[in-house]
C-alpha atoms as a PDB file:
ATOM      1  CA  UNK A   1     100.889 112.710 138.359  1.00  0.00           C
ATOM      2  CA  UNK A   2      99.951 109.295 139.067  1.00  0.00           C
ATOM      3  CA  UNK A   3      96.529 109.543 136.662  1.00  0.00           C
ATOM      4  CA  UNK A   4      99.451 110.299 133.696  1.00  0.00           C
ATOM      5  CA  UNK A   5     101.371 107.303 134.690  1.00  0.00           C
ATOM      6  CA  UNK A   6      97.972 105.029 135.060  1.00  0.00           C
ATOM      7  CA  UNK A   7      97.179 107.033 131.239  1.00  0.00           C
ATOM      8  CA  UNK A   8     100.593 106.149 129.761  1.00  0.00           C
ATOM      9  CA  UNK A   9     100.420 102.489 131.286  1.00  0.00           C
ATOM     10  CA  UNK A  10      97.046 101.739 129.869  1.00  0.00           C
ATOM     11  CA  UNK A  11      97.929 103.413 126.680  1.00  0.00           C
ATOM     12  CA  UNK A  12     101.265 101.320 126.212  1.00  0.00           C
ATOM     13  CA  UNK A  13      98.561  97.853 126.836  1.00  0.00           C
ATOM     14  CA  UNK A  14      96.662  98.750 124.322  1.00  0.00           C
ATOM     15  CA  UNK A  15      99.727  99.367 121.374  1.00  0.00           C
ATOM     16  CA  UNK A  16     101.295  95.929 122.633  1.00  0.00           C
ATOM     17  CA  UNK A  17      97.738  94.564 122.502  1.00  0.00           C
ATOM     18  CA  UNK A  18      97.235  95.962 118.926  1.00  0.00           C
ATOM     19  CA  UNK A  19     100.835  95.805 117.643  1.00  0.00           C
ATOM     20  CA  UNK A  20     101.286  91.954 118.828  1.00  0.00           C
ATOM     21  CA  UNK A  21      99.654  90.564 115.646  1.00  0.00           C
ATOM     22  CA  UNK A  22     101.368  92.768 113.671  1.00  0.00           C
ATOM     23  CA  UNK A  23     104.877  91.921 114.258  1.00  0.00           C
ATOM     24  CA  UNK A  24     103.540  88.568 114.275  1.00  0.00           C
ATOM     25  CA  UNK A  25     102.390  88.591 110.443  1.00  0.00           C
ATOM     26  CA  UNK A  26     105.751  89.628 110.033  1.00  0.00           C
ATOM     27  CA  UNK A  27     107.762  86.589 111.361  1.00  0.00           C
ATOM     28  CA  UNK A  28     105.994  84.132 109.249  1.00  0.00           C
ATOM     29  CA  UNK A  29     107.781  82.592 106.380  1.00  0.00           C
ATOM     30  CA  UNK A  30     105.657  81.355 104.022  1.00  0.00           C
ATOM     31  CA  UNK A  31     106.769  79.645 101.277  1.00  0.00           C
ATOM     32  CA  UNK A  32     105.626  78.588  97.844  1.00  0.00           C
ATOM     33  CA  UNK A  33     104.659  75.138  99.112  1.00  0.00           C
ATOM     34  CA  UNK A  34     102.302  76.223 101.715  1.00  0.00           C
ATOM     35  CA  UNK A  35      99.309  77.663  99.199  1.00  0.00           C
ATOM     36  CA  UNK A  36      96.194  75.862 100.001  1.00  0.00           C
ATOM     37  CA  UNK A  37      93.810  75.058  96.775  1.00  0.00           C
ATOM     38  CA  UNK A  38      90.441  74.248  97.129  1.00  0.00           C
ATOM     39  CA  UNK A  39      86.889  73.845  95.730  1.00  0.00           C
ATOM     40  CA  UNK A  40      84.552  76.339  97.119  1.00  0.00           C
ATOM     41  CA  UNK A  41      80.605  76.482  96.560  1.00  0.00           C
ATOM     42  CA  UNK A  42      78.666  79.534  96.801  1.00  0.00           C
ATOM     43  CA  UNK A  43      77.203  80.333  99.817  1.00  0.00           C
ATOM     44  CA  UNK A  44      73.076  79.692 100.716  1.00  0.00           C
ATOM     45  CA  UNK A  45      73.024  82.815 102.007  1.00  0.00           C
ATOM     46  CA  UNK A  46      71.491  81.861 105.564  1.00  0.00           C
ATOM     47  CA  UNK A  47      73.689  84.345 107.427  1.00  0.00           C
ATOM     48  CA  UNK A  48      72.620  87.280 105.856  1.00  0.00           C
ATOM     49  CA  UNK A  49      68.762  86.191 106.473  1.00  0.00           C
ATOM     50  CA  UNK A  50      69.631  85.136 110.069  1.00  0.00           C
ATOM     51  CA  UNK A  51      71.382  88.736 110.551  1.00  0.00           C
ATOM     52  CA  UNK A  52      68.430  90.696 108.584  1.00  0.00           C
ATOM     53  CA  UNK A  53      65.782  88.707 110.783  1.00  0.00           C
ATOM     54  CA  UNK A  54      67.927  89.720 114.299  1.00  0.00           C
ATOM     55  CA  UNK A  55      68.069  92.936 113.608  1.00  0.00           C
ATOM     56  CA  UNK A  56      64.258  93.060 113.045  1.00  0.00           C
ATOM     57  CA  UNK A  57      63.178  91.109 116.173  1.00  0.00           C
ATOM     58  CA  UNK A  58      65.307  94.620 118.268  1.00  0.00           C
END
């Protein structure tokens, strides 16, 4: 009995844990005004080379 309880308590952490940013996405109110422009360059492509060469060096 008390490994269900321990179950259900860990079980209920992990949907607040998981649901938390959820209902927070919710509650924002965004408005028009609040759309952010910008100029973006193209990448150099150094993470993918840093994560190809990592992955090599296991």
């Amino acid at each position: 009995m008390f490994q269900a309880l321990m179950q259900l308590a860990k079980g209920l952490a992990v949907a607040a844990v998981v649901s938390s940013p959820l209902l927070a996405v919710q509650n924002v109110r965004a408005g028009h005004e609040s759309i952010i422009e910008g100029d973006y360059s193209r990448s150099s492509g150094a993470g993918f080379v840093l994560m190809v060469s990592l992955k090599r060096a296991r």
